[in-house]
Structure formats: C-alpha cells, structure tokens
PDB file of N, CA and C in Angstrom:
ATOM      1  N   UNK A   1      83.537 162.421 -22.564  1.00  0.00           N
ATOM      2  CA  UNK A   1      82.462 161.588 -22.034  1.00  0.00           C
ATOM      3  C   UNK A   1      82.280 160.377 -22.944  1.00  0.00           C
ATOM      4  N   UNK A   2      81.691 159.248 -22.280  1.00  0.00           N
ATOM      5  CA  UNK A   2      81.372 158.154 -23.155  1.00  0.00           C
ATOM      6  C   UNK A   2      80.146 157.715 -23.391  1.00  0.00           C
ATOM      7  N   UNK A   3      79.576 157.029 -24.120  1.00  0.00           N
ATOM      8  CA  UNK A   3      78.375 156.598 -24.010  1.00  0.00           C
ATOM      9  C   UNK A   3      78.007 155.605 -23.815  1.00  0.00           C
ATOM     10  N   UNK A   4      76.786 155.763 -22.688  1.00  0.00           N
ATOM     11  CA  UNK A   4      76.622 154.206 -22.038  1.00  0.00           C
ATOM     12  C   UNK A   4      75.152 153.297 -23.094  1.00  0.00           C
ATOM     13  N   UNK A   5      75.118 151.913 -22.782  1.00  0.00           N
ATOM     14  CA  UNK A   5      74.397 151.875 -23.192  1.00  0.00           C
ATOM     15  C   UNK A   5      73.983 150.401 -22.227  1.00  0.00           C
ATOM     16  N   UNK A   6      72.064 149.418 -22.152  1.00  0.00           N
ATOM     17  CA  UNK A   6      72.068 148.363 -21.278  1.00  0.00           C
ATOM     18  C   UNK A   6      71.595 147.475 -21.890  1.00  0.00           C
ATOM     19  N   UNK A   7      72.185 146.409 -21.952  1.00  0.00           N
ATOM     20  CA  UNK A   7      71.745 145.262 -22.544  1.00  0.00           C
ATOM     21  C   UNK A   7      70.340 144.839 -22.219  1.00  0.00           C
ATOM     22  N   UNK A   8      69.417 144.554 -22.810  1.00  0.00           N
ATOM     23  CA  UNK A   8      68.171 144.453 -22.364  1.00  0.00           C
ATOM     24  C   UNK A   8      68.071 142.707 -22.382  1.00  0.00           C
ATOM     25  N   UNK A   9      68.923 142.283 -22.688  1.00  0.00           N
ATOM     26  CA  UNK A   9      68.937 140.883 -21.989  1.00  0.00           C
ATOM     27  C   UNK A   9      69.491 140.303 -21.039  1.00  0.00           C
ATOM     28  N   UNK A  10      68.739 139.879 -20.120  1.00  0.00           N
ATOM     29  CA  UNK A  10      69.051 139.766 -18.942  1.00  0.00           C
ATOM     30  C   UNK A  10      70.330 138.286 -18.782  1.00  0.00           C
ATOM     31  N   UNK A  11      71.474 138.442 -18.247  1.00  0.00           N
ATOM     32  CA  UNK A  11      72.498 137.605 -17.938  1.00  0.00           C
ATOM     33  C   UNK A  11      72.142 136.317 -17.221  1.00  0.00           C
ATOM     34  N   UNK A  12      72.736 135.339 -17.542  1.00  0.00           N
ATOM     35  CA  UNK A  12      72.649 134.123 -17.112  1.00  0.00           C
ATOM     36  C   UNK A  12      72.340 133.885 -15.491  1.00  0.00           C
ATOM     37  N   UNK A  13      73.270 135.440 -14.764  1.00  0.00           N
ATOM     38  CA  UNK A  13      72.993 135.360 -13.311  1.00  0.00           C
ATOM     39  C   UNK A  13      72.071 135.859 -12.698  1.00  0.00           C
ATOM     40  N   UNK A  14      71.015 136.830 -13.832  1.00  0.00           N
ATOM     41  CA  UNK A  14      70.011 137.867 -13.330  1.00  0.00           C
ATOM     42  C   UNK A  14      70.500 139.291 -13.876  1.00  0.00           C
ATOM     43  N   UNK A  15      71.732 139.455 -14.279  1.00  0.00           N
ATOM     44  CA  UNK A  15      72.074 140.700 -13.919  1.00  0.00           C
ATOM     45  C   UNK A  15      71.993 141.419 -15.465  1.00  0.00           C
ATOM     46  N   UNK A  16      71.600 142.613 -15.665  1.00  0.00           N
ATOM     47  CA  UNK A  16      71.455 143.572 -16.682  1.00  0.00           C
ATOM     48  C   UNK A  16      72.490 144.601 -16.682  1.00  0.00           C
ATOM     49  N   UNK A  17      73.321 144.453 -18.064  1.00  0.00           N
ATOM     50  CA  UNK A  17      74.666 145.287 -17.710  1.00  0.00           C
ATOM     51  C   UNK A  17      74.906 146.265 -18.359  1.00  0.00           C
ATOM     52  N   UNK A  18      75.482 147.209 -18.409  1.00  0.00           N
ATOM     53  CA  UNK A  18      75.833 148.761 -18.461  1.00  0.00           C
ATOM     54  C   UNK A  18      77.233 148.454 -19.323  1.00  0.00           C
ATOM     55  N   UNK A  19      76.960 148.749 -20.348  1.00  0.00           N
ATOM     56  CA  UNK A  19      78.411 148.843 -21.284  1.00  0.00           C
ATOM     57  C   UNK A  19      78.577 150.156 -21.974  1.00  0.00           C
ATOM     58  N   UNK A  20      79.980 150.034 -22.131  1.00  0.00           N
ATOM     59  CA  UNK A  20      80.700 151.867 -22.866  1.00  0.00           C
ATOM     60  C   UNK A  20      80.572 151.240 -24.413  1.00  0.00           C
ATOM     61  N   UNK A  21      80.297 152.341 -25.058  1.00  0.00           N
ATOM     62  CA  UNK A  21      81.019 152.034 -26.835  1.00  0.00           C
ATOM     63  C   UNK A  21      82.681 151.864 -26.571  1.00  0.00           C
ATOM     64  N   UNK A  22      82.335 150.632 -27.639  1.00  0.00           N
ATOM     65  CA  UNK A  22      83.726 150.166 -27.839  1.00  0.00           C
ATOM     66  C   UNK A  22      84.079 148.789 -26.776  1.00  0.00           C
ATOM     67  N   UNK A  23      83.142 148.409 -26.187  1.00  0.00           N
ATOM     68  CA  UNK A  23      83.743 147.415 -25.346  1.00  0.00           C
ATOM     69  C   UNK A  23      83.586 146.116 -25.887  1.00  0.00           C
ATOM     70  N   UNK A  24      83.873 145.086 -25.705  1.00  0.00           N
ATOM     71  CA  UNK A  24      84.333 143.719 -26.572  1.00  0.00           C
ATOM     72  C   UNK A  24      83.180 143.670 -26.751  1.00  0.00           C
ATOM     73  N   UNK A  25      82.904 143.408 -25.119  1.00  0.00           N
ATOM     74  CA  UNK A  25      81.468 142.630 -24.885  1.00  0.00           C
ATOM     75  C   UNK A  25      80.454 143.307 -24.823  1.00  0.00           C
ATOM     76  N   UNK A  26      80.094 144.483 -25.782  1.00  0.00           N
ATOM     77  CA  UNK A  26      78.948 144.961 -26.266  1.00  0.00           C
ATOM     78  C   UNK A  26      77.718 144.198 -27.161  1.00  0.00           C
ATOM     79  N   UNK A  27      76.653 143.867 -26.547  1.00  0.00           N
ATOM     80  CA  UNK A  27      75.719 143.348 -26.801  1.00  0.00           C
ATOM     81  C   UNK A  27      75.474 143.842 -28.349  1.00  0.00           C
ATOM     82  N   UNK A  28      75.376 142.472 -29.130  1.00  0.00           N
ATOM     83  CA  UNK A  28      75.091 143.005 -30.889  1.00  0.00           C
ATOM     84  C   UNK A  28      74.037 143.364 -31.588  1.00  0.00           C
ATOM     85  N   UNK A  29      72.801 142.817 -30.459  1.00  0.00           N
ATOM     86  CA  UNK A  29      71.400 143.608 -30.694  1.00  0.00           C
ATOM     87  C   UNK A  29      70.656 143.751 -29.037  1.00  0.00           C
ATOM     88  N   UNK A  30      69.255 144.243 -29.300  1.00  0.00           N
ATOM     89  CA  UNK A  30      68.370 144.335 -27.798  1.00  0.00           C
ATOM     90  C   UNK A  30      69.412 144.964 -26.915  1.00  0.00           C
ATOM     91  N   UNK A  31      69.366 146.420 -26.994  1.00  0.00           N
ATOM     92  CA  UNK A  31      70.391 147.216 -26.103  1.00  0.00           C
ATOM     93  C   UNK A  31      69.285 148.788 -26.097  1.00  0.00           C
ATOM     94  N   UNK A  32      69.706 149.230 -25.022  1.00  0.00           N
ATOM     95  CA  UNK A  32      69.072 151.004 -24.742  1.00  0.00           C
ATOM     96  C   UNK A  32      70.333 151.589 -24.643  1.00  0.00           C
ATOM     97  N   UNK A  33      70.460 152.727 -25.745  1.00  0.00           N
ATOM     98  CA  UNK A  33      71.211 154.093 -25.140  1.00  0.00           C
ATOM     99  C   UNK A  33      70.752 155.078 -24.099  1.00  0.00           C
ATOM    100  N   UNK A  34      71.886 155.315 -23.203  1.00  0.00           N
ATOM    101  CA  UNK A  34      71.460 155.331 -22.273  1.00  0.00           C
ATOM    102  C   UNK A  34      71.926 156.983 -21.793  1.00  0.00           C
ATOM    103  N   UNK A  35      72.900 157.272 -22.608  1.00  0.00           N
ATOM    104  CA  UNK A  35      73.681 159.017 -23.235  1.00  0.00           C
ATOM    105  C   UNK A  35      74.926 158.663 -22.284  1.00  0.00           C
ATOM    106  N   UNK A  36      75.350 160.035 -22.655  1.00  0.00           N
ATOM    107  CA  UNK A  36      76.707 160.223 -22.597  1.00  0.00           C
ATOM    108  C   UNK A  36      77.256 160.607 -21.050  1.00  0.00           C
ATOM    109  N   UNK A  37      78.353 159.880 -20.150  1.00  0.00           N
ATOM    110  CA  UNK A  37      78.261 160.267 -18.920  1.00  0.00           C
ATOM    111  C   UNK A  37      79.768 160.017 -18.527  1.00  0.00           C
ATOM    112  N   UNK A  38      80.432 160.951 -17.570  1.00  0.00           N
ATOM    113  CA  UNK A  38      81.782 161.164 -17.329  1.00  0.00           C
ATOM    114  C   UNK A  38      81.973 159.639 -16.606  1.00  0.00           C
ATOM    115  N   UNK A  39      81.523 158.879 -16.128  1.00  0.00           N
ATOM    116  CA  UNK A  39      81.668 157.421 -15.322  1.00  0.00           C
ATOM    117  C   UNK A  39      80.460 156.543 -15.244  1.00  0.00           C
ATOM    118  N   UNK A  40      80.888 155.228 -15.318  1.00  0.00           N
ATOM    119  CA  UNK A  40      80.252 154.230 -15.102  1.00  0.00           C
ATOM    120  C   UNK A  40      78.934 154.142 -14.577  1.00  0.00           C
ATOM    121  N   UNK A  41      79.234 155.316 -13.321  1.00  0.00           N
ATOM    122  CA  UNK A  41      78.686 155.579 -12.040  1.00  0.00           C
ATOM    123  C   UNK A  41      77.151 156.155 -12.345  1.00  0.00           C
ATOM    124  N   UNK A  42      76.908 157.588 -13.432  1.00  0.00           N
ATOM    125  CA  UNK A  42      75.990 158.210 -13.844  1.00  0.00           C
ATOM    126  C   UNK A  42      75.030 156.868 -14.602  1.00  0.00           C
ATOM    127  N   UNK A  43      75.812 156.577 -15.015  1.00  0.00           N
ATOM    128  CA  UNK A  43      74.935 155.361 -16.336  1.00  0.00           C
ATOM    129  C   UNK A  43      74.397 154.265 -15.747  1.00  0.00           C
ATOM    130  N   UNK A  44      75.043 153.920 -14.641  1.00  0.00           N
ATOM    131  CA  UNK A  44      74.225 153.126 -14.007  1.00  0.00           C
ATOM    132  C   UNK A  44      72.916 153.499 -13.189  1.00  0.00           C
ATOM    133  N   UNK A  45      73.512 154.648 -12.677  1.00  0.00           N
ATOM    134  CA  UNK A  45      72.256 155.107 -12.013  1.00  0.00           C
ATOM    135  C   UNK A  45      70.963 155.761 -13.217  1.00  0.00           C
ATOM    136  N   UNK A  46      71.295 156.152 -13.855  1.00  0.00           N
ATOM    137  CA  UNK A  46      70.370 156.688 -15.513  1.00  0.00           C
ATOM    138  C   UNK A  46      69.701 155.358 -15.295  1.00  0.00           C
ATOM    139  N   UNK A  47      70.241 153.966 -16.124  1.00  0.00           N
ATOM    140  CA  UNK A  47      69.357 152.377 -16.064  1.00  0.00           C
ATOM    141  C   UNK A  47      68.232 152.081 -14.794  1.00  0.00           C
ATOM    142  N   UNK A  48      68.904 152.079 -13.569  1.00  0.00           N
ATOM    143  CA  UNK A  48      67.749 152.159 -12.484  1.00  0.00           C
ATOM    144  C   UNK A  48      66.980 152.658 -12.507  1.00  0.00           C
ATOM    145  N   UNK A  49      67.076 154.349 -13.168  1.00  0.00           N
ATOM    146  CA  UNK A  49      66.018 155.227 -13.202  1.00  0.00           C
ATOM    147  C   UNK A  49      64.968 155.020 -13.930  1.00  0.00           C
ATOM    148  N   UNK A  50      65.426 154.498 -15.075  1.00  0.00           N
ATOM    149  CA  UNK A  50      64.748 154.105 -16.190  1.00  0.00           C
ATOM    150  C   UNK A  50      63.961 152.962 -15.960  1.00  0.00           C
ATOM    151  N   UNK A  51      64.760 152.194 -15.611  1.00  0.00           N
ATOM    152  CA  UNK A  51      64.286 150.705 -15.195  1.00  0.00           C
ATOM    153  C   UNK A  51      64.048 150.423 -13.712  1.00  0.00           C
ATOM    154  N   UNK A  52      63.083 150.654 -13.299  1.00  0.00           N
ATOM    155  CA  UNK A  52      63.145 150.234 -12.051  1.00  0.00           C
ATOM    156  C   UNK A  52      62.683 148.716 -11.982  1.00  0.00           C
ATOM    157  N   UNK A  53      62.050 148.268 -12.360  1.00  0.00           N
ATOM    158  CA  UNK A  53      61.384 147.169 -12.265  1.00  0.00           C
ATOM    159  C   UNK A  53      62.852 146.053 -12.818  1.00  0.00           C
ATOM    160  N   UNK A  54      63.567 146.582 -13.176  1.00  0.00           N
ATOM    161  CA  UNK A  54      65.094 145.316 -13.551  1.00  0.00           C
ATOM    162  C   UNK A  54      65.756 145.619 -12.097  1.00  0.00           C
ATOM    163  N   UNK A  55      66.091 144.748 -11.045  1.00  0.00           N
ATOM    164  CA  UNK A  55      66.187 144.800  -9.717  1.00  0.00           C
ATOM    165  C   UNK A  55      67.558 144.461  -9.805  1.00  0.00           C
ATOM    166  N   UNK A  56      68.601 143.908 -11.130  1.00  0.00           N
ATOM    167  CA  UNK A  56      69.857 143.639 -10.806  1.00  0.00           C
ATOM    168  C   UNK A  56      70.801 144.514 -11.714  1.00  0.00           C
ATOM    169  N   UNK A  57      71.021 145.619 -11.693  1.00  0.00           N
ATOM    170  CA  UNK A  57      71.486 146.447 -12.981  1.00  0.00           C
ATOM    171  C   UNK A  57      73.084 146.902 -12.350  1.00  0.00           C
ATOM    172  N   UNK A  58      74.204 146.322 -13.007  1.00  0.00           N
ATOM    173  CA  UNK A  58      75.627 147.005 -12.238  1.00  0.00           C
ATOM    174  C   UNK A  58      76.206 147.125 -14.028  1.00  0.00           C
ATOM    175  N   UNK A  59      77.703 147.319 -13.726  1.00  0.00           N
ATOM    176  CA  UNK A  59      78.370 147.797 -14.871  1.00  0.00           C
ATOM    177  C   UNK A  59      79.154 146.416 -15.484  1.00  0.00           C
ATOM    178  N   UNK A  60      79.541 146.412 -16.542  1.00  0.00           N
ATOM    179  CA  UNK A  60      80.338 145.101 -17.414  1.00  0.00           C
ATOM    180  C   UNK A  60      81.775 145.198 -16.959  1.00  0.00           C
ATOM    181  N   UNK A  61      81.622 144.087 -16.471  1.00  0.00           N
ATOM    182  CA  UNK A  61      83.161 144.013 -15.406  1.00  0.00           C
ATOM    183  C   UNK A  61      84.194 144.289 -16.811  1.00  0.00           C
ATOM    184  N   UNK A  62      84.558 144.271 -17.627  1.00  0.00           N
ATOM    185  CA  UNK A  62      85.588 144.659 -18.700  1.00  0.00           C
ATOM    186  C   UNK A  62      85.745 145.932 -19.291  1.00  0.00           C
ATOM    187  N   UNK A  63      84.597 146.660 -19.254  1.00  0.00           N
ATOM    188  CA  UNK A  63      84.354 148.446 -19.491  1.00  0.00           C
ATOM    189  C   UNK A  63      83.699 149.037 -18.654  1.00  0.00           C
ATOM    190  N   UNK A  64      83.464 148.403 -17.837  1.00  0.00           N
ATOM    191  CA  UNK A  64      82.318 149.379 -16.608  1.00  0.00           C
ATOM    192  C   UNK A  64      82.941 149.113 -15.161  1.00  0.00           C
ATOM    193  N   UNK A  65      84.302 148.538 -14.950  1.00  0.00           N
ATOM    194  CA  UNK A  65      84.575 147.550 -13.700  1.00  0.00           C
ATOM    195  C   UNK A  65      84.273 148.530 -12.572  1.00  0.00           C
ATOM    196  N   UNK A  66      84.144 149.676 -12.359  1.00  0.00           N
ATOM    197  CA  UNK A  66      84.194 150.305 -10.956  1.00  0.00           C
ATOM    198  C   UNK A  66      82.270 150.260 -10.716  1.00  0.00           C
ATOM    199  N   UNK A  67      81.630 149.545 -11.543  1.00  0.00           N
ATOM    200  CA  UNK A  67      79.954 149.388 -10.978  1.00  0.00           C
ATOM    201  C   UNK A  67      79.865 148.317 -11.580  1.00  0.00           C
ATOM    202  N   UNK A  68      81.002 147.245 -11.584  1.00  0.00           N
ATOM    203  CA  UNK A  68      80.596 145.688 -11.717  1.00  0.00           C
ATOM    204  C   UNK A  68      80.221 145.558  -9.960  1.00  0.00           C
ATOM    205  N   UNK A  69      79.281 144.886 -10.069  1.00  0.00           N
ATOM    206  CA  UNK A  69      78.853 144.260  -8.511  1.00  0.00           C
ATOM    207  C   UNK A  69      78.887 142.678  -8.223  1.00  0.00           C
ATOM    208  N   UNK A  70      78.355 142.231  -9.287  1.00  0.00           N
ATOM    209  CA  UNK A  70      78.398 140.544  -9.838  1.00  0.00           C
ATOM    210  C   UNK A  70      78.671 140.045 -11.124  1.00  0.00           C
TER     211      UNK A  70
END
C-alpha cells in the first residue's frame, strides 16, 4: 500500500490534489496525510470525505493518473 497525502493548496485551476510518497510533485509544505490505500481511487475518496467543502479534489496526473480528472 502507499500513502496518500492532499495538498491543501489549492491549484491554479481550482483543483486540490491527491499525491503518493515519492512523487516529484509532492507539495513541500501545507499537505494532509491522508493513510495508506491500495489505489489512487480510496484516497481520493478519503479527501472528499474529509473535505467536503473543497468541491474540486482528483489525483496528480504524474502519481495519481487513474483519478487525474483536470
């Protein structure tokens, strides 16, 4: 399993993203762990849960690509 974690700063397009340890583009501060989950898929849905009120939450098209949306 890997561990997800969400940038708590929101992207230039709106969007709040879901990154694995180890990915380039892991945010270097203002981030939530988010635990450990067999796919992209769990961790994204964990962030919504958490966050409902962040209305644009998908995965980091470079470590998360199967719940990149935008």
């Amino acid at each position: 399993m890997d561990k997800y974690y969400i940038n708590n700063r929101q992207q230039d397009n709106g969007d709040y993203e879901v990154h694995k340890t180890g990915c380039t583009y892991f945010p270097r501060e203002d981030y939530t762990y988010l635990g450990e989950f067999y796919t992209c898929l769990g961790a994204v849905q964990e962030a919504k849960r958490r966050f409902p009120y962040r209305h644009r939450i998908n995965g980091c098209y470079y470590c998360s690509n199967a719940c990149h949306t935008s």
